[in-house]
PDB file of N, CA and C in Angstrom:
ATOM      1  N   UNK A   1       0.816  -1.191   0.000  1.00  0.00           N
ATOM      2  CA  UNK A   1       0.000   0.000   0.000  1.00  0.00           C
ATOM      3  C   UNK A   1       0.860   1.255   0.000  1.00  0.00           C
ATOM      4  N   UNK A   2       1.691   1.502   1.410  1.00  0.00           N
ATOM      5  CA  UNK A   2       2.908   2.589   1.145  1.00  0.00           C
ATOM      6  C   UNK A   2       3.865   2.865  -0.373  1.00  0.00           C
ATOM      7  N   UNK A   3       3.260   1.889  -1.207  1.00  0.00           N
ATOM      8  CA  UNK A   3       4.297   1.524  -3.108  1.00  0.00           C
ATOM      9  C   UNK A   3       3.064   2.361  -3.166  1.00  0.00           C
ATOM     10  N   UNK A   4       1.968   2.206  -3.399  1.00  0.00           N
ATOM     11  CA  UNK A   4       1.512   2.817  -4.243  1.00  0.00           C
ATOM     12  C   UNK A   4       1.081   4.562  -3.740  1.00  0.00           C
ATOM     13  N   UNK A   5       1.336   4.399  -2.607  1.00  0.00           N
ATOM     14  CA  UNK A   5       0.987   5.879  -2.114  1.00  0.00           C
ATOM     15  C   UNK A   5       1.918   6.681  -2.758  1.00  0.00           C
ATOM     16  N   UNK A   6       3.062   6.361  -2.165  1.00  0.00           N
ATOM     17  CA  UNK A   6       4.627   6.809  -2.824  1.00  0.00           C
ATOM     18  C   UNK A   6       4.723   6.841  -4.647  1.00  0.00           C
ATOM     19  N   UNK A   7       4.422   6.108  -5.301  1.00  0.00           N
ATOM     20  CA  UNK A   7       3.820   6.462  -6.895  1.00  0.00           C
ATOM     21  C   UNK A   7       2.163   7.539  -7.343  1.00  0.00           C
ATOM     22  N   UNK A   8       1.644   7.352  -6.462  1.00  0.00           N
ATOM     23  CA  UNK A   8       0.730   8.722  -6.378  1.00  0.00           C
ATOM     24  C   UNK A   8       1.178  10.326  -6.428  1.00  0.00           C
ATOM     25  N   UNK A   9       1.752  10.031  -5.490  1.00  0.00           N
ATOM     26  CA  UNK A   9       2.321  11.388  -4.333  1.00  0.00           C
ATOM     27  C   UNK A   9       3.667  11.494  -5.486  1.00  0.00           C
ATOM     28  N   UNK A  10       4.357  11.023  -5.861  1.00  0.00           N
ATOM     29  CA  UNK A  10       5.384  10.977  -7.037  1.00  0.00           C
ATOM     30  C   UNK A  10       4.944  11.631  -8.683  1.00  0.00           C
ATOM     31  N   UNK A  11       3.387  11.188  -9.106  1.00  0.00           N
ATOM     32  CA  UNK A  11       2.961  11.504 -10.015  1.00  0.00           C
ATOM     33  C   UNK A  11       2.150  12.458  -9.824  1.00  0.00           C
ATOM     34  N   UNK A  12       1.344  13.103  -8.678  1.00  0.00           N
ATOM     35  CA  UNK A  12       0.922  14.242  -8.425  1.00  0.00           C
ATOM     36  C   UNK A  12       1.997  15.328  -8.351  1.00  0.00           C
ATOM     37  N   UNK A  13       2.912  15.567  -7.770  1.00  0.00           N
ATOM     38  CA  UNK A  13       4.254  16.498  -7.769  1.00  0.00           C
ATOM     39  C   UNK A  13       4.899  16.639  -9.398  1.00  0.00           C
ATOM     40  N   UNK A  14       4.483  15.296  -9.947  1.00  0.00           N
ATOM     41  CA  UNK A  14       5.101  15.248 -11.102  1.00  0.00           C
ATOM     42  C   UNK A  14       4.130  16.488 -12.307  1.00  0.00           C
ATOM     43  N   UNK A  15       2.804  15.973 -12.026  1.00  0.00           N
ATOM     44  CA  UNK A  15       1.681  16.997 -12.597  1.00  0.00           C
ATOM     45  C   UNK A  15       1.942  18.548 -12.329  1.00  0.00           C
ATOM     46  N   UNK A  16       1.673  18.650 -10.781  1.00  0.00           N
ATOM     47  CA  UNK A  16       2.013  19.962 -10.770  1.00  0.00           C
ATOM     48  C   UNK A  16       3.469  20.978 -11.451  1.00  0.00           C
ATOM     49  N   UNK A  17       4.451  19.825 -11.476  1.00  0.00           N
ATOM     50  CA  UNK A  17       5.521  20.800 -12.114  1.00  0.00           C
ATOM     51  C   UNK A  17       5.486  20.912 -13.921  1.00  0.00           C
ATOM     52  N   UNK A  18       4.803  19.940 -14.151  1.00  0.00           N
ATOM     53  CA  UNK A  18       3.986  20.295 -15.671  1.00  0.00           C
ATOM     54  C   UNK A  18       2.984  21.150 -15.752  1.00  0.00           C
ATOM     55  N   UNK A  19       2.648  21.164 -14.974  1.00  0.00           N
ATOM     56  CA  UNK A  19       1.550  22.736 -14.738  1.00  0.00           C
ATOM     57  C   UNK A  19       2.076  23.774 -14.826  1.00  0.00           C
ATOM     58  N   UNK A  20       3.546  24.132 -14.030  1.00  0.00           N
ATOM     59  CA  UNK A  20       4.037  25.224 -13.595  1.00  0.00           C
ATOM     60  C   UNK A  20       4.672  25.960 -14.994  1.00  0.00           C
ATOM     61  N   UNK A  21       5.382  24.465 -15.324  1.00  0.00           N
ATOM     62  CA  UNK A  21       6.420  25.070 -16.430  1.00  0.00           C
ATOM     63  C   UNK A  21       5.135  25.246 -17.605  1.00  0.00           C
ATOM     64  N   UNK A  22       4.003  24.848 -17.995  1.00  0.00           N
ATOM     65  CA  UNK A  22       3.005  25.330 -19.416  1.00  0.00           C
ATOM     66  C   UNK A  22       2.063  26.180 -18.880  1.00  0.00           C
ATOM     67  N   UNK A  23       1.815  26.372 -18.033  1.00  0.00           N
ATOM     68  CA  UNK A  23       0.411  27.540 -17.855  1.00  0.00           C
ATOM     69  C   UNK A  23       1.159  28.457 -17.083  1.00  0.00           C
ATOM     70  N   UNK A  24       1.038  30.117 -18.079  1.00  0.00           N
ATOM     71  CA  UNK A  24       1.551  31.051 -17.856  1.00  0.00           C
ATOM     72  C   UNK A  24       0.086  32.098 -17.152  1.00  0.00           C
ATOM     73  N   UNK A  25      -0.340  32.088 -16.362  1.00  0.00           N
ATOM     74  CA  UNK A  25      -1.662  33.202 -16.272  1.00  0.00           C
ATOM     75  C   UNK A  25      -1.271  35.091 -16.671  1.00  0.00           C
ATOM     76  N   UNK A  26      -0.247  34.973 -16.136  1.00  0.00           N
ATOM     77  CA  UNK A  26       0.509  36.647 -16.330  1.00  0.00           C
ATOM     78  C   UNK A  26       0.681  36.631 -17.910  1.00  0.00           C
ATOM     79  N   UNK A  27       0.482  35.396 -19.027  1.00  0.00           N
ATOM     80  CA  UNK A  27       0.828  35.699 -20.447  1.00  0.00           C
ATOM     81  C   UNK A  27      -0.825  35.422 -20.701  1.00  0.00           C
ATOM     82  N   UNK A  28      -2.156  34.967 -20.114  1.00  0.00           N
ATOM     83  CA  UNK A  28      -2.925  34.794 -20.307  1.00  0.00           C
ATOM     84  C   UNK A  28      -3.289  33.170 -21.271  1.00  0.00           C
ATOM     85  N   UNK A  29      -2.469  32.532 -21.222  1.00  0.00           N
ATOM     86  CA  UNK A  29      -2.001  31.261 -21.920  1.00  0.00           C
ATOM     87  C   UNK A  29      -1.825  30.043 -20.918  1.00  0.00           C
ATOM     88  N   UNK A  30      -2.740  29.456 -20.842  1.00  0.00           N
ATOM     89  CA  UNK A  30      -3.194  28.237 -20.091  1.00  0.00           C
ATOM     90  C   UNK A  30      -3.201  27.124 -21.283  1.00  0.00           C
ATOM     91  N   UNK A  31      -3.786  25.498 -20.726  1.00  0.00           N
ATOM     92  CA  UNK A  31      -3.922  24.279 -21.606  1.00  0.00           C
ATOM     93  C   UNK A  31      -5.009  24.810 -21.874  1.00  0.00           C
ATOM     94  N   UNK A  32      -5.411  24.675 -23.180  1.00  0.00           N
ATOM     95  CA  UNK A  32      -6.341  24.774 -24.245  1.00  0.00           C
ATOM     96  C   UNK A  32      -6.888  26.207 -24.919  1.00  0.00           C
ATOM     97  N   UNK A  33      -5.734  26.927 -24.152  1.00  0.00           N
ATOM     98  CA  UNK A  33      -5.812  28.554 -24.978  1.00  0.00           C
ATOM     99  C   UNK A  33      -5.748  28.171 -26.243  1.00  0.00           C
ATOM    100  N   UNK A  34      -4.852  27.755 -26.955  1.00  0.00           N
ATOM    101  CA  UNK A  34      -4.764  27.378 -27.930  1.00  0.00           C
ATOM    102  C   UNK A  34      -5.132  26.418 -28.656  1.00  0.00           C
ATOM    103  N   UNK A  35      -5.864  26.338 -29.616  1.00  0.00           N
ATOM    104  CA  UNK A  35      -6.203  24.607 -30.198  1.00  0.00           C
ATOM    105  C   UNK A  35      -5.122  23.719 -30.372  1.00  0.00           C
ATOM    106  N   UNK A  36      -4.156  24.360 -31.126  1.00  0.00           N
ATOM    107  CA  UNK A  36      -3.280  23.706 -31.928  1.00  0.00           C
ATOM    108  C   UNK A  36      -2.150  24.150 -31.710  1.00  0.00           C
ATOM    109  N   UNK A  37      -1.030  23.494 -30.726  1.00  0.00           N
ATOM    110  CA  UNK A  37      -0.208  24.001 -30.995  1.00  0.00           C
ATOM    111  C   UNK A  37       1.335  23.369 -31.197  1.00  0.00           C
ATOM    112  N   UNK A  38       1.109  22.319 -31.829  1.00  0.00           N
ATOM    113  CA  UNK A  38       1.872  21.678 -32.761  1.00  0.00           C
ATOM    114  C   UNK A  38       1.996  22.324 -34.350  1.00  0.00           C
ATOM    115  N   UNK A  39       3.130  22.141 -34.971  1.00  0.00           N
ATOM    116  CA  UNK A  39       3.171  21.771 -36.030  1.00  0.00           C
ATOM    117  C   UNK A  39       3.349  23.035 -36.894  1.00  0.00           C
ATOM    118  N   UNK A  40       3.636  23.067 -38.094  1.00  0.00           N
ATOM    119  CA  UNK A  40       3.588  24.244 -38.496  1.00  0.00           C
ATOM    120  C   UNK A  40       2.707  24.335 -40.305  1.00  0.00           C
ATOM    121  N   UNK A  41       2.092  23.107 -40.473  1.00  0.00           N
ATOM    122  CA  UNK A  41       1.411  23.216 -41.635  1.00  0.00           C
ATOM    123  C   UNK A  41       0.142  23.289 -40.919  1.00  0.00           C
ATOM    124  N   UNK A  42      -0.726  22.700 -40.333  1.00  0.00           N
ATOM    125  CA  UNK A  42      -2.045  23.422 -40.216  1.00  0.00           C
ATOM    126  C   UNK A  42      -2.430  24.468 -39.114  1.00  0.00           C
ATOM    127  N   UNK A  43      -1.527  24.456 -38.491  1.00  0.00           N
ATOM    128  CA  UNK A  43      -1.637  26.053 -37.326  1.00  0.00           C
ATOM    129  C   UNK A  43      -0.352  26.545 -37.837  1.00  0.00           C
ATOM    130  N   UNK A  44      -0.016  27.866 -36.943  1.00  0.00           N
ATOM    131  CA  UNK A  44       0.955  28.570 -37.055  1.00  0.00           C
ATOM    132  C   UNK A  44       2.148  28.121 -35.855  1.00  0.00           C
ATOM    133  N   UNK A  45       1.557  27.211 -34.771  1.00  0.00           N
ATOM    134  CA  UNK A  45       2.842  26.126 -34.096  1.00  0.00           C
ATOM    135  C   UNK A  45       3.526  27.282 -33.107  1.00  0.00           C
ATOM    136  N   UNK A  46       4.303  27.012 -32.855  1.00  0.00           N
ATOM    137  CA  UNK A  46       5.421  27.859 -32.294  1.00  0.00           C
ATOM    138  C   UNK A  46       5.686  29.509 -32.754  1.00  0.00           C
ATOM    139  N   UNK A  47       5.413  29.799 -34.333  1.00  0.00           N
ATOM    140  CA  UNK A  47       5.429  31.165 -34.386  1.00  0.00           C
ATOM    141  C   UNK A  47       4.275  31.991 -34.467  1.00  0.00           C
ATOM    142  N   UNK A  48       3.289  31.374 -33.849  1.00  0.00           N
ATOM    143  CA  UNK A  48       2.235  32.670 -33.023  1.00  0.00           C
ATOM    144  C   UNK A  48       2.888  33.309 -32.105  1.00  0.00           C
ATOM    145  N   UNK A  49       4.104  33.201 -31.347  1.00  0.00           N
ATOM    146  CA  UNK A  49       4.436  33.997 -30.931  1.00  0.00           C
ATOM    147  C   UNK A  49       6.367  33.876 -31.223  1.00  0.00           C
ATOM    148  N   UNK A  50       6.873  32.735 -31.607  1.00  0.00           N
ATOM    149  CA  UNK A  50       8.279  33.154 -31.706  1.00  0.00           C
ATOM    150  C   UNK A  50       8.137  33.632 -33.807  1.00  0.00           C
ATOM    151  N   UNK A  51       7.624  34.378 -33.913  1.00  0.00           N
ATOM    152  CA  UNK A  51       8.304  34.705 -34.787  1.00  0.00           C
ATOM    153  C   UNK A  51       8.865  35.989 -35.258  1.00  0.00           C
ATOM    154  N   UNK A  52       9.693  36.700 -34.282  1.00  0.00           N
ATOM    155  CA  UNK A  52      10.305  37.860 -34.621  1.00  0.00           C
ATOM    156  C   UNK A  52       9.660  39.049 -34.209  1.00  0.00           C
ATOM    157  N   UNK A  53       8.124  39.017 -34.234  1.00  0.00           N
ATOM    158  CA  UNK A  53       7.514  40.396 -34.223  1.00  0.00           C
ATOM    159  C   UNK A  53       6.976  41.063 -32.807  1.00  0.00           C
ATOM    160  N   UNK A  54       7.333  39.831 -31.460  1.00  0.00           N
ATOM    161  CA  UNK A  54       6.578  40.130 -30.356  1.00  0.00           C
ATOM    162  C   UNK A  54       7.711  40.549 -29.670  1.00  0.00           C
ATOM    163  N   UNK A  55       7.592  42.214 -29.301  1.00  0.00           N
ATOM    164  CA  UNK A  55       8.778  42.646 -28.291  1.00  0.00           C
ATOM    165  C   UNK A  55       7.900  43.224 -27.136  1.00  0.00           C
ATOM    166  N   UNK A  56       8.794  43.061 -26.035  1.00  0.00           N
ATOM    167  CA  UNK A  56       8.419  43.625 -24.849  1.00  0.00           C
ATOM    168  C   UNK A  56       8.543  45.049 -24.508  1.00  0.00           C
ATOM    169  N   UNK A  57       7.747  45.521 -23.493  1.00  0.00           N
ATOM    170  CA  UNK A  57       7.991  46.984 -23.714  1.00  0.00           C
ATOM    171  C   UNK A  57       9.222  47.265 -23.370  1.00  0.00           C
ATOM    172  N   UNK A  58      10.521  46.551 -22.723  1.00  0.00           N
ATOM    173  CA  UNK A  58      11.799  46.807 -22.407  1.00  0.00           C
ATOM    174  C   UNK A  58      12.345  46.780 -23.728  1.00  0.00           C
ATOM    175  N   UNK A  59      11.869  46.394 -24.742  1.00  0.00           N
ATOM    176  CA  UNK A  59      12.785  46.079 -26.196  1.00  0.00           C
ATOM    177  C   UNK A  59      13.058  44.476 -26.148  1.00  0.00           C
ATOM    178  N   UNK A  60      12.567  43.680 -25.636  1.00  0.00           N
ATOM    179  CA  UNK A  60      13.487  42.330 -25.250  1.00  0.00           C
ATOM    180  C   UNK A  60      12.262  41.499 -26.838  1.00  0.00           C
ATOM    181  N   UNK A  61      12.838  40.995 -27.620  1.00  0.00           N
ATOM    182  CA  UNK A  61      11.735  40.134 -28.746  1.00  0.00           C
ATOM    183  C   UNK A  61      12.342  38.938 -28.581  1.00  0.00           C
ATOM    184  N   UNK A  62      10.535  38.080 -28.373  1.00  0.00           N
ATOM    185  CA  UNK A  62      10.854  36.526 -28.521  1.00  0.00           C
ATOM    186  C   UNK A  62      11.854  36.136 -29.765  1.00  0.00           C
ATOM    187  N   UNK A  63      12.247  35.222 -29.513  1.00  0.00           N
ATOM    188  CA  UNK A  63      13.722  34.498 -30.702  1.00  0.00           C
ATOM    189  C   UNK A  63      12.909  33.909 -31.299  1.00  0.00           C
ATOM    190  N   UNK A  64      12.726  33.658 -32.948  1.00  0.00           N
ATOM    191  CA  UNK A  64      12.321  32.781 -33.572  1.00  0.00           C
ATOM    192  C   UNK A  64      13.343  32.084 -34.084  1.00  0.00           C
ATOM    193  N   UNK A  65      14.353  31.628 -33.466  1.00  0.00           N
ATOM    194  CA  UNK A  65      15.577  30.983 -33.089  1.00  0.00           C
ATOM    195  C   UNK A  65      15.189  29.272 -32.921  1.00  0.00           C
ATOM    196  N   UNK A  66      14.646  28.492 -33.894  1.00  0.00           N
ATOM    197  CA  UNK A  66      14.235  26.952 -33.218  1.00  0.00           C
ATOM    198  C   UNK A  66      14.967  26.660 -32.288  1.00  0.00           C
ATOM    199  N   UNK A  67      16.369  26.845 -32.582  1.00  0.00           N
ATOM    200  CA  UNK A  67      17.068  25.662 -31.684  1.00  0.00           C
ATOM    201  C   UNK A  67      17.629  26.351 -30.046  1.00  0.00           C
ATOM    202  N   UNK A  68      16.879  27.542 -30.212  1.00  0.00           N
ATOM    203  CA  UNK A  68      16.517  27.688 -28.577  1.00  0.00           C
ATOM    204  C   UNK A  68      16.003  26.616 -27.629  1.00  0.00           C
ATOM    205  N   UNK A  69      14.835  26.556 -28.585  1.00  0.00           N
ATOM    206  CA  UNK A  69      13.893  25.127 -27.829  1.00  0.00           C
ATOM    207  C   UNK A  69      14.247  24.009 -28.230  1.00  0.00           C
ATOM    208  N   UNK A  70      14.586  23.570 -29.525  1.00  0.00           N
ATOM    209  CA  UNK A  70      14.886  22.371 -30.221  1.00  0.00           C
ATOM    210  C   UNK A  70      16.305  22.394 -30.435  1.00  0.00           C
ATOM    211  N   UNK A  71      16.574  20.789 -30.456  1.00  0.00           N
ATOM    212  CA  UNK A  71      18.020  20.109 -30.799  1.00  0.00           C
ATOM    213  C   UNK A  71      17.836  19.488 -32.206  1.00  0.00           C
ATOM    214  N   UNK A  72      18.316  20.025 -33.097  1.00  0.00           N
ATOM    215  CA  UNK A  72      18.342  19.684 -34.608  1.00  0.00           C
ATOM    216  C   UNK A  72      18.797  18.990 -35.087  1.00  0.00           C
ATOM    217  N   UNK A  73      18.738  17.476 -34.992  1.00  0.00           N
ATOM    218  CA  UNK A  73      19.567  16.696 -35.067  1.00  0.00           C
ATOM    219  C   UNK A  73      19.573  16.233 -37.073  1.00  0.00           C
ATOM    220  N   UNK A  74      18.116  16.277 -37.627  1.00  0.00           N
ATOM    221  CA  UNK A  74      18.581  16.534 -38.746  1.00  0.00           C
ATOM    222  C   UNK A  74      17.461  17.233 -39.578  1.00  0.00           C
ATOM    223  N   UNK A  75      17.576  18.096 -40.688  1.00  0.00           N
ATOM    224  CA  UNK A  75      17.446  18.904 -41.555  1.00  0.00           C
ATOM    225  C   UNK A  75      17.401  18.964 -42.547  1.00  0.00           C
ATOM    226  N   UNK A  76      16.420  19.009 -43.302  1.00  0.00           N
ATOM    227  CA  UNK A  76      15.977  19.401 -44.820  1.00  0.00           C
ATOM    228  C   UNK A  76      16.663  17.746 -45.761  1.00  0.00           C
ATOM    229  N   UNK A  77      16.229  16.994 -45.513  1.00  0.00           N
ATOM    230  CA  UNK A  77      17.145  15.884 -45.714  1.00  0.00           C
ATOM    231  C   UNK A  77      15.899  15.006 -45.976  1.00  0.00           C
ATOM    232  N   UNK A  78      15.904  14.983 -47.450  1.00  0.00           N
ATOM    233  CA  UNK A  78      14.954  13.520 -48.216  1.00  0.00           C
ATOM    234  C   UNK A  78      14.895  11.986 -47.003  1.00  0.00           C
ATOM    235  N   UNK A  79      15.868  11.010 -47.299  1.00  0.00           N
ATOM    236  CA  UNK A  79      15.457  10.747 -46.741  1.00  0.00           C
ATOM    237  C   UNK A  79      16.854  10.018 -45.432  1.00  0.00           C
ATOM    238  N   UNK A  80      16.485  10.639 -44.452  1.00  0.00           N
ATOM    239  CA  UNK A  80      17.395  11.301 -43.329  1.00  0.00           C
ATOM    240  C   UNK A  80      17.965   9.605 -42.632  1.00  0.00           C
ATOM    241  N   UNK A  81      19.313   9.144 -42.677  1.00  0.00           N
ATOM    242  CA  UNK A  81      20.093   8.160 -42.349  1.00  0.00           C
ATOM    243  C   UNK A  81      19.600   7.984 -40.676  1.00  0.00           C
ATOM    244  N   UNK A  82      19.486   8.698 -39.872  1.00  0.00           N
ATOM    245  CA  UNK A  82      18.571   8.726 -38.381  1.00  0.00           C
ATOM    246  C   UNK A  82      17.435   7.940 -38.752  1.00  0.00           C
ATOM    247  N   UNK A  83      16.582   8.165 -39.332  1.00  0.00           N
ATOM    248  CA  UNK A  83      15.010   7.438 -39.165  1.00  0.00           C
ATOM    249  C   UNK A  83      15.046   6.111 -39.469  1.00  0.00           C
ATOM    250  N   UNK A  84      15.949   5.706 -40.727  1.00  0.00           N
ATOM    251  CA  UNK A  84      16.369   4.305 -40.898  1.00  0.00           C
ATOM    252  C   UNK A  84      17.378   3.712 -40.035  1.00  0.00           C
ATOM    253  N   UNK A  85      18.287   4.398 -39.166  1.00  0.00           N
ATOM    254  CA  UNK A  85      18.696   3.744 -38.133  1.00  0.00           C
ATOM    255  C   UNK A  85      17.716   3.207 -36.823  1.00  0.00           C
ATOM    256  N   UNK A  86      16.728   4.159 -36.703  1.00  0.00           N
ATOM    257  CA  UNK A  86      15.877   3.924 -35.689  1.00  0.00           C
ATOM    258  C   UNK A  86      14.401   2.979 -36.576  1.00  0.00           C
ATOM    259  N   UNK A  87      14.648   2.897 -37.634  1.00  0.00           N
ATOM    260  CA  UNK A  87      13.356   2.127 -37.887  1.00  0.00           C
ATOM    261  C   UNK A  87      12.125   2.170 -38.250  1.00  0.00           C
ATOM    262  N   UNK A  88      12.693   3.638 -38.378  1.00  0.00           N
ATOM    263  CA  UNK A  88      10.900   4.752 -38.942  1.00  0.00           C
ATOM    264  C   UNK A  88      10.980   4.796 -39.951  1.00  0.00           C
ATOM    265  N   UNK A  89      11.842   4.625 -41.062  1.00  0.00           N
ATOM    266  CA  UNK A  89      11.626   4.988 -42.223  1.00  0.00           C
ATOM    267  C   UNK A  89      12.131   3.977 -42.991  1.00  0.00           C
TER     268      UNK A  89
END
């Protein structure tokens, strides 16, 4: 019984710090502000707001910089030697 309390109490702490780090209330951007926010062919993804044009009133503008957030491991590449190592392609 104490196993599973301890995996509760482990995955509740775990929730809340996924809470903390995606729902901004001071940006007005909570889960499901947005429909979509993957991807960049049927929403606009990531540059509804990183794309260059949102500055703060200090002067500070979001980076539309991917690899701020992302690790690029590969790029513009038919068909990419990674996916057939791993089996996806």
């Amino acid at each position: 019984m104490d196993t599973q309390r301890s995996q509760v109490e482990t995955s509740a702490n775990t929730l809340v710090d996924i809470y903390a780090h995606n729902v901004f209330p001071s940006m007005h951007v909570r889960w499901g502000t947005h429909q979509n926010n993957i991807g960049h062919t049927d929403s606009a993804g990531c540059f509804r707001c990183h794309d260059g044009n949102h500055t703060s009133k200090s002067g500070v503008t979001i980076t539309n910089d991917c690899s701020i957030c992302h690790n690029l491991i590969v790029s513009n590449e038919a068909h990419p030697k990674l996916l057939t190592d791993l089996g996806m392609h």
